[in-house]
PDB file of N, CA and C in Angstrom:
ATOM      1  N   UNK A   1       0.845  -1.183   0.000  1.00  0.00           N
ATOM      2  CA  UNK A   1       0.000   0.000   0.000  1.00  0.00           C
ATOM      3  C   UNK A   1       0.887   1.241   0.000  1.00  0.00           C
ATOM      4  N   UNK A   2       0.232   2.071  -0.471  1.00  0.00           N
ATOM      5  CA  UNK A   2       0.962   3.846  -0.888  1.00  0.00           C
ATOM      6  C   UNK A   2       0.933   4.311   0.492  1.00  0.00           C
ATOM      7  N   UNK A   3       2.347   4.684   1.192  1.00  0.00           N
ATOM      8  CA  UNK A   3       2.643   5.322   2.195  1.00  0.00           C
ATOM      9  C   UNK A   3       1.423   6.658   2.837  1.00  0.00           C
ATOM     10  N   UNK A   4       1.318   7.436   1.311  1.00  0.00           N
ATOM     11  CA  UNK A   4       0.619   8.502   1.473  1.00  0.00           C
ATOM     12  C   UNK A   4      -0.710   8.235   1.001  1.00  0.00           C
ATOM     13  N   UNK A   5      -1.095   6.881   0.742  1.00  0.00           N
ATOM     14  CA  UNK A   5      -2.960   6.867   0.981  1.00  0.00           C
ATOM     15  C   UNK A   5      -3.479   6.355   2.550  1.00  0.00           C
ATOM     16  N   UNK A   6      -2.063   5.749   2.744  1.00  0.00           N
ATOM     17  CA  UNK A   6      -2.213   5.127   4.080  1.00  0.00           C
ATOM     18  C   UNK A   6      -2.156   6.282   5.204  1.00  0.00           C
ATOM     19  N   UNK A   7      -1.365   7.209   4.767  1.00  0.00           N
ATOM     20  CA  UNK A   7      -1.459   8.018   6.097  1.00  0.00           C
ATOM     21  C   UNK A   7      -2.645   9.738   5.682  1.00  0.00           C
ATOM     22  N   UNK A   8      -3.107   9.192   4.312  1.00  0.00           N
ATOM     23  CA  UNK A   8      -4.261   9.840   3.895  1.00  0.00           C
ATOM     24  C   UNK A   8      -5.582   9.431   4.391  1.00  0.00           C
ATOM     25  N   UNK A   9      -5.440   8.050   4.707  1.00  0.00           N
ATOM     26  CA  UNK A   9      -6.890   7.711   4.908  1.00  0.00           C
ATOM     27  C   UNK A   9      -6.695   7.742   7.028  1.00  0.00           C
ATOM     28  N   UNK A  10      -6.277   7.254   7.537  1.00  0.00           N
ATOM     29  CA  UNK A  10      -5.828   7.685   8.756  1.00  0.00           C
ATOM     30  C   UNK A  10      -5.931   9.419   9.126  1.00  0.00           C
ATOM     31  N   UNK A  11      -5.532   9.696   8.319  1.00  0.00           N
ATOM     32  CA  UNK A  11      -6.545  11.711   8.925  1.00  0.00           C
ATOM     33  C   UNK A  11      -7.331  11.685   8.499  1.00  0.00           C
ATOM     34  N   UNK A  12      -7.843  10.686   7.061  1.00  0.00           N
ATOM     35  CA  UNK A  12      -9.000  11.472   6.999  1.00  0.00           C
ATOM     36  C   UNK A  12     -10.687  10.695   8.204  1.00  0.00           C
ATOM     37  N   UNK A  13     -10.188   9.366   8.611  1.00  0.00           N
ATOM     38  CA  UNK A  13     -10.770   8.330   9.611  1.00  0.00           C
ATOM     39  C   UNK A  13     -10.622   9.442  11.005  1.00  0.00           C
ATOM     40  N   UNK A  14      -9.405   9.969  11.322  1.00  0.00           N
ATOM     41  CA  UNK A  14      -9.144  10.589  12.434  1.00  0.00           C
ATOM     42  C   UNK A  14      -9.912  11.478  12.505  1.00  0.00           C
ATOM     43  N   UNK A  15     -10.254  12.898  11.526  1.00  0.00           N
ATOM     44  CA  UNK A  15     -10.996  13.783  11.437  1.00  0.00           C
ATOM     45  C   UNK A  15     -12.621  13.633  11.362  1.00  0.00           C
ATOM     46  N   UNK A  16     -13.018  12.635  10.757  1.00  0.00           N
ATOM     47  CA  UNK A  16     -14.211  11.827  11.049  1.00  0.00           C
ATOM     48  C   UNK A  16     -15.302  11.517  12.438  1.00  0.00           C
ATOM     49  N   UNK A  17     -13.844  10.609  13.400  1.00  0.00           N
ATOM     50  CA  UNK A  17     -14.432  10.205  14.597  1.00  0.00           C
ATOM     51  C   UNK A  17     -14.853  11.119  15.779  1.00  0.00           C
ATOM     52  N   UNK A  18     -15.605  11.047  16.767  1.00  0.00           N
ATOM     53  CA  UNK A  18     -15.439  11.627  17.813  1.00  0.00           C
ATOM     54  C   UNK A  18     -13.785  11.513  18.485  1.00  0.00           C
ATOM     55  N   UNK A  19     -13.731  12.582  19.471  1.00  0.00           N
ATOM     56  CA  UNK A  19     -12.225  12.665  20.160  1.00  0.00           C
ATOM     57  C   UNK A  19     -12.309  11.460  20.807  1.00  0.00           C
ATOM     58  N   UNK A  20     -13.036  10.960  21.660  1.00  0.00           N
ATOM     59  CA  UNK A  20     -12.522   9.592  22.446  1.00  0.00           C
ATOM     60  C   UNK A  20     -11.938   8.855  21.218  1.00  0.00           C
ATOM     61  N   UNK A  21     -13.243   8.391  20.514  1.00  0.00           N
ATOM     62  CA  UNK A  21     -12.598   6.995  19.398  1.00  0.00           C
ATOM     63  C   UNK A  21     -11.260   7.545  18.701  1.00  0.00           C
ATOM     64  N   UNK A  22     -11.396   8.834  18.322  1.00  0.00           N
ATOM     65  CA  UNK A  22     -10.303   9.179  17.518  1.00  0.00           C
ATOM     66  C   UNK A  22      -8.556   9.175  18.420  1.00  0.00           C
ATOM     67  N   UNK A  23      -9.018   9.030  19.941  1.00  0.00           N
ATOM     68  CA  UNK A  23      -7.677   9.209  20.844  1.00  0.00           C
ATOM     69  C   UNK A  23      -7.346   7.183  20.689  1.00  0.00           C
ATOM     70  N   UNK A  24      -8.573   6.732  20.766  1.00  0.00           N
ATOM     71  CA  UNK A  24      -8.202   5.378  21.165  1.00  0.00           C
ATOM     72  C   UNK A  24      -7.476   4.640  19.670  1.00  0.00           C
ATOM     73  N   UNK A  25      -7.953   5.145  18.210  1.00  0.00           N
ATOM     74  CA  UNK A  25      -7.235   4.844  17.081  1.00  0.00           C
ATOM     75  C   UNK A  25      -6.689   5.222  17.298  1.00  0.00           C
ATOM     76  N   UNK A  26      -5.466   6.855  17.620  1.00  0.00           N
ATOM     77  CA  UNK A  26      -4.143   6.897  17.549  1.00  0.00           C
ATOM     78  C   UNK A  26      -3.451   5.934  18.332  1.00  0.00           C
ATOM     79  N   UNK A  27      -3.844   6.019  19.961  1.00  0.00           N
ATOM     80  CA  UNK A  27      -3.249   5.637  20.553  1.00  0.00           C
ATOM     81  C   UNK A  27      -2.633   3.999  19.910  1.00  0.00           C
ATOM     82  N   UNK A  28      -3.783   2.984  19.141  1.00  0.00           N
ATOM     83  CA  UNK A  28      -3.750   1.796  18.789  1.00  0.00           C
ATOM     84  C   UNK A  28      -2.508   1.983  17.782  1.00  0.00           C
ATOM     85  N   UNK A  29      -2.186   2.965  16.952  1.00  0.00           N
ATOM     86  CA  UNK A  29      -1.740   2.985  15.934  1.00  0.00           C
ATOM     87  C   UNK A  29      -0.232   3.627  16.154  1.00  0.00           C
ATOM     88  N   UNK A  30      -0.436   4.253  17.294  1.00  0.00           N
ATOM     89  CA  UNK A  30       1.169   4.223  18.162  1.00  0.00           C
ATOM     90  C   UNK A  30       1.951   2.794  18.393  1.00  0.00           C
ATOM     91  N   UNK A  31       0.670   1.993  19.307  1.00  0.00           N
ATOM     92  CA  UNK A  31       1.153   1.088  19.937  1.00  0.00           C
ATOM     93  C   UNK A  31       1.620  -0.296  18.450  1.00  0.00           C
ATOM     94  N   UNK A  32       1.014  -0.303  17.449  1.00  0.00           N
ATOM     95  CA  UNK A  32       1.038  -0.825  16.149  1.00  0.00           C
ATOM     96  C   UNK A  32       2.959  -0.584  16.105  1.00  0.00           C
ATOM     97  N   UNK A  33       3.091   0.647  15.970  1.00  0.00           N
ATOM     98  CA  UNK A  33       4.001   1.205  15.278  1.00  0.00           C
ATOM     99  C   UNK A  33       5.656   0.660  16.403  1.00  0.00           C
ATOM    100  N   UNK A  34       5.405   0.714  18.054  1.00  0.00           N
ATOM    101  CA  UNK A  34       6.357   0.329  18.871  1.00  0.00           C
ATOM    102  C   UNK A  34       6.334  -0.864  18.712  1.00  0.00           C
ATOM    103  N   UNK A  35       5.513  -1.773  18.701  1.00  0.00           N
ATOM    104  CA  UNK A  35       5.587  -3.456  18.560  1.00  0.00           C
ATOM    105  C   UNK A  35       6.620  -3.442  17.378  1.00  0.00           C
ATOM    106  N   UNK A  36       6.238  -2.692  15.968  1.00  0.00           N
ATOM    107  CA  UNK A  36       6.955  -3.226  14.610  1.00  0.00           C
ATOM    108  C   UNK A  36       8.060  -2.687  15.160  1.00  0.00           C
ATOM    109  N   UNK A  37       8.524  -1.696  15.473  1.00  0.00           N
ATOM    110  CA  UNK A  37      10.204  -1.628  15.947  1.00  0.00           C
ATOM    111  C   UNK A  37      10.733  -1.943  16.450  1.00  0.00           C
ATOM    112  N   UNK A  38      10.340  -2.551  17.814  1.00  0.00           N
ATOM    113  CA  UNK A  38      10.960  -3.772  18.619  1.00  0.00           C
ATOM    114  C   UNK A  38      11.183  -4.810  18.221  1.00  0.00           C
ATOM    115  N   UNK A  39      10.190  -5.287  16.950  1.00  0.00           N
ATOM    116  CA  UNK A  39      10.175  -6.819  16.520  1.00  0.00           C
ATOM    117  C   UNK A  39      11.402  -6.551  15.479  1.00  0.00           C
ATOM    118  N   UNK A  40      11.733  -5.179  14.802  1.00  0.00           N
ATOM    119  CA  UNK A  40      12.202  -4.951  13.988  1.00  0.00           C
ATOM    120  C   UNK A  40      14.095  -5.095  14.520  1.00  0.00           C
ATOM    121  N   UNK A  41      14.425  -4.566  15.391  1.00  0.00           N
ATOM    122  CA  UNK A  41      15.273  -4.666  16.590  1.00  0.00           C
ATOM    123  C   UNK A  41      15.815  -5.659  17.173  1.00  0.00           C
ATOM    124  N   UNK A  42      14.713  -6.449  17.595  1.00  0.00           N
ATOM    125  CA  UNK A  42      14.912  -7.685  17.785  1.00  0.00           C
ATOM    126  C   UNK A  42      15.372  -8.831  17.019  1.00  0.00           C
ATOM    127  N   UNK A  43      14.635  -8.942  15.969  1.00  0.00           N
ATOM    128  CA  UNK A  43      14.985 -10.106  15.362  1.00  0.00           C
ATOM    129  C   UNK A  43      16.270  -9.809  14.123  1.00  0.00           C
ATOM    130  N   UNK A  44      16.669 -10.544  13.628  1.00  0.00           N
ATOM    131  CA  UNK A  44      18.119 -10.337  13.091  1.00  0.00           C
ATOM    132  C   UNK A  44      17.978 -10.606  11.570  1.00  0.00           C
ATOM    133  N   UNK A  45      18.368  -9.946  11.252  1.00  0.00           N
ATOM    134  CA  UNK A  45      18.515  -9.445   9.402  1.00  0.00           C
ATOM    135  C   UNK A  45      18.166 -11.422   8.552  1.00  0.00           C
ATOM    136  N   UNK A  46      17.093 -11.679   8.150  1.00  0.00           N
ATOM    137  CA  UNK A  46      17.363 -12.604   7.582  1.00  0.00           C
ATOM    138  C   UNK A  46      17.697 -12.876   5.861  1.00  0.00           C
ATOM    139  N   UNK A  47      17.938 -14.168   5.548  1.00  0.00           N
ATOM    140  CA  UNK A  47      18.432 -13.730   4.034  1.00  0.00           C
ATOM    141  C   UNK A  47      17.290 -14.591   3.593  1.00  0.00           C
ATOM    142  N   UNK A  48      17.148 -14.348   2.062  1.00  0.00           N
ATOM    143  CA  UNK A  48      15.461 -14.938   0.834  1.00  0.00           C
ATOM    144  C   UNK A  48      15.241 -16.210   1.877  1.00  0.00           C
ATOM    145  N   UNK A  49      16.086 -17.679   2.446  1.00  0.00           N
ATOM    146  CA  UNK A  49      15.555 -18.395   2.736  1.00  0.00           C
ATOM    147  C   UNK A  49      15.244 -18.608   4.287  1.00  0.00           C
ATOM    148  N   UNK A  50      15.268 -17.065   4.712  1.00  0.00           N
ATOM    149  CA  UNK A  50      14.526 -17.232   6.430  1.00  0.00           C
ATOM    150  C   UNK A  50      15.487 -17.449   7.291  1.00  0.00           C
ATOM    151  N   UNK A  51      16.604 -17.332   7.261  1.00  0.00           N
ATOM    152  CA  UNK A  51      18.239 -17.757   8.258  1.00  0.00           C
ATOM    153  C   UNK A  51      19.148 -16.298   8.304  1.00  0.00           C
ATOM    154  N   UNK A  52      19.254 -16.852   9.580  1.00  0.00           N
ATOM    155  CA  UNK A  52      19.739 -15.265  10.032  1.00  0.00           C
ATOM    156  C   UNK A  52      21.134 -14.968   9.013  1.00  0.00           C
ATOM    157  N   UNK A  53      20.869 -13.853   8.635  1.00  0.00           N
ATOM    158  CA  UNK A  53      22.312 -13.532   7.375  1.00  0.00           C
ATOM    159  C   UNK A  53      23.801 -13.619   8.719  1.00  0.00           C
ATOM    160  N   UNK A  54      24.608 -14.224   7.809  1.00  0.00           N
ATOM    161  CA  UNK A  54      25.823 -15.116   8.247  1.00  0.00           C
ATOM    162  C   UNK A  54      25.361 -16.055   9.526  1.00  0.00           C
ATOM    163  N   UNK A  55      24.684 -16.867   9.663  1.00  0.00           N
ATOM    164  CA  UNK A  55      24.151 -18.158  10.258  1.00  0.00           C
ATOM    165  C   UNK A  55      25.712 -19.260   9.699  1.00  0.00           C
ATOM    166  N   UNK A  56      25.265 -19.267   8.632  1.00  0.00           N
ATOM    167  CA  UNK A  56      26.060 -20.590   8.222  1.00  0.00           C
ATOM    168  C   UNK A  56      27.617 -20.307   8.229  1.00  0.00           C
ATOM    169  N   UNK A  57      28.204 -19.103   7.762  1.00  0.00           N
ATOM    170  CA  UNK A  57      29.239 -18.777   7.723  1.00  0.00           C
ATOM    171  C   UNK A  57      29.873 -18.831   9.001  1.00  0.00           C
ATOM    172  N   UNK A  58      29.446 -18.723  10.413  1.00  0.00           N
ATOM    173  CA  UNK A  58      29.355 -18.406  11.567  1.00  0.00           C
ATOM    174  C   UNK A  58      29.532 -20.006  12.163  1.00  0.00           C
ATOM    175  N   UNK A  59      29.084 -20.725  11.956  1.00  0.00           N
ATOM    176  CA  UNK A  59      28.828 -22.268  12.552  1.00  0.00           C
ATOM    177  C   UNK A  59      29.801 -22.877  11.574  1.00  0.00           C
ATOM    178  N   UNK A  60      29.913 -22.906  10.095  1.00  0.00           N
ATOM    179  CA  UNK A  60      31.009 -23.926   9.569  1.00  0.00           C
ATOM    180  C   UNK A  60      32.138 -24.346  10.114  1.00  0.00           C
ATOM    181  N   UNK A  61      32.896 -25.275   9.946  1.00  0.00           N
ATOM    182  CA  UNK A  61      33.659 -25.900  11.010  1.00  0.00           C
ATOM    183  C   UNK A  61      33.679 -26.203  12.436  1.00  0.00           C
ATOM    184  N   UNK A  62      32.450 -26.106  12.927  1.00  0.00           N
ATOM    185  CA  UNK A  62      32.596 -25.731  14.469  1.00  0.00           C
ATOM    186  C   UNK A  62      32.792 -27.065  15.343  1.00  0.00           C
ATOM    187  N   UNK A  63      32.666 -28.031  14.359  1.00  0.00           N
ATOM    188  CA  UNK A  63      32.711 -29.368  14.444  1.00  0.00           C
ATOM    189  C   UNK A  63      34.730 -29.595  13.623  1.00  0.00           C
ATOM    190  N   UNK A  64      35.085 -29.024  13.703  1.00  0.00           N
ATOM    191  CA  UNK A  64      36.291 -29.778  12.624  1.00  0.00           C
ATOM    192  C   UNK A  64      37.542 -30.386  13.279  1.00  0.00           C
ATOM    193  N   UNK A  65      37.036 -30.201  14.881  1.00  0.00           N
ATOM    194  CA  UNK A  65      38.436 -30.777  15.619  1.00  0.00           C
ATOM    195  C   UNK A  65      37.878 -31.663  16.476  1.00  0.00           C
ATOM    196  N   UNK A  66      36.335 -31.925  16.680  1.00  0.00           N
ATOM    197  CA  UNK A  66      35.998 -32.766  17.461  1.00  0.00           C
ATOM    198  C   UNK A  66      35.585 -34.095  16.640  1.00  0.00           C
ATOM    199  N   UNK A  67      35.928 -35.663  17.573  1.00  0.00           N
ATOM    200  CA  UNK A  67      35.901 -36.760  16.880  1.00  0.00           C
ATOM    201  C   UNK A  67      34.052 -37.172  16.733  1.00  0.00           C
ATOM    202  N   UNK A  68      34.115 -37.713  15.626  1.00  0.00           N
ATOM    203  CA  UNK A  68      32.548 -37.405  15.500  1.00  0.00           C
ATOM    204  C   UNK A  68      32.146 -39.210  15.040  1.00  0.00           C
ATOM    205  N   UNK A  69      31.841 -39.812  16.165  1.00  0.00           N
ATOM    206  CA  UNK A  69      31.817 -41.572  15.829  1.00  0.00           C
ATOM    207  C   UNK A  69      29.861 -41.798  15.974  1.00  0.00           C
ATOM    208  N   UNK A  70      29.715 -42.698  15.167  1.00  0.00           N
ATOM    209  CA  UNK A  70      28.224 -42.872  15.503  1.00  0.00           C
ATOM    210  C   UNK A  70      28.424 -44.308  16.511  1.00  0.00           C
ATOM    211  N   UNK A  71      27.246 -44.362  16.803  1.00  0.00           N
ATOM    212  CA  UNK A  71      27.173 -44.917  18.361  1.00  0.00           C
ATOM    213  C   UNK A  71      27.241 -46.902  17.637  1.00  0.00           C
ATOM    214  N   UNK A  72      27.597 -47.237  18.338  1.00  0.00           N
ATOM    215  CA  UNK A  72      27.678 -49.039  17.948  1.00  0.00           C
ATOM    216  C   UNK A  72      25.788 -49.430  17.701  1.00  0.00           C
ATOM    217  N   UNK A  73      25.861 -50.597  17.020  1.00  0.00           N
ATOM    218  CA  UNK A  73      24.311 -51.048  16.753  1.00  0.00           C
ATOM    219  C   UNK A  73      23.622 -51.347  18.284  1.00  0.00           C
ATOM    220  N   UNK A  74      22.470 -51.042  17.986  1.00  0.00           N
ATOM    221  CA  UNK A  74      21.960 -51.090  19.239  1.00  0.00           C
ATOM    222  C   UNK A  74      20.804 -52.407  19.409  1.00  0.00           C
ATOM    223  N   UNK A  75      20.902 -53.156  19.962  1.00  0.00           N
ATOM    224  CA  UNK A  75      20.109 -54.337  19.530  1.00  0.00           C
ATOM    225  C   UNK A  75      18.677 -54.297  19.347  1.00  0.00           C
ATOM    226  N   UNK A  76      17.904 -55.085  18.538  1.00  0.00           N
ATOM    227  CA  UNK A  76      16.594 -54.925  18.210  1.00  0.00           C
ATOM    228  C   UNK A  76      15.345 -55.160  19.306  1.00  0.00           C
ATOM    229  N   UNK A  77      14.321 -54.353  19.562  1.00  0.00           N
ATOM    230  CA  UNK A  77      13.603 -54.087  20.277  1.00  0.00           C
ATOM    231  C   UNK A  77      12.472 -55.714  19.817  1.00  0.00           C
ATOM    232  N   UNK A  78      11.979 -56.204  20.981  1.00  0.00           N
ATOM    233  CA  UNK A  78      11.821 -57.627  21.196  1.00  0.00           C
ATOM    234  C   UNK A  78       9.985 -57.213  21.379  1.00  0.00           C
ATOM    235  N   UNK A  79       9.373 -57.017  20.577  1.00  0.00           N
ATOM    236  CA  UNK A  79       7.802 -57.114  20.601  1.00  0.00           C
ATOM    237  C   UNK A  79       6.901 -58.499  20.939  1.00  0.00           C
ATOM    238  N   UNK A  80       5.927 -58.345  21.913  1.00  0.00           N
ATOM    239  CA  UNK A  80       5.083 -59.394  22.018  1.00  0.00           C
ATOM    240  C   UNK A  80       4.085 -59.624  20.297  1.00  0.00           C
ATOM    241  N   UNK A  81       3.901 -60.756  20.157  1.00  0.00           N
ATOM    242  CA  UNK A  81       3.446 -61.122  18.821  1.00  0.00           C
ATOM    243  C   UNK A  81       1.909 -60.745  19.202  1.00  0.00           C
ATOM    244  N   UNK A  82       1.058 -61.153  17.889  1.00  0.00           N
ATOM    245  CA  UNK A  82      -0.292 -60.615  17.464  1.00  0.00           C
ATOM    246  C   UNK A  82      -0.959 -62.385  17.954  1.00  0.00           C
TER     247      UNK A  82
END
């Protein structure tokens, strides 16, 4: 949506309402606006597939000096029959 229909139609809704409703839409549309910047703040730059940009670059090798053995067979689980 167009920045300036969006904050066109918002005065023109604002100028519309009585002062209570019209205090309780700003106020909503404050509180709209602190959530998106905190969330914005908070969460960390991601790249097209949703992973925080340098994720992977950051973790490669992090494994490259530790011995990495899979565990011996583990014997088969013994079920009562049908």
């Amino acid at each position: 949506m167009d920045m300036n229909a969006l904050a066109y139609d918002l005065a023109t809704t604002l100028d519309r309402l009585d002062s209570e409703t019209a205090d309780l839409l700003e106020k909503a549309v404050r509180d709209a606006l602190a959530l998106a910047e905190r969330r914005s703040t908070l969460a960390p730059p991601t790249d097209s597939l949703g992973y925080p940009v340098g994720y992977f670059e950051a973790t490669a090798g992090s494994f490259a000096d530790e011995p990495l053995e899979a565990p011996g067979e583990l014997p088969l689980e013994t079920r009562e029959s049908w």
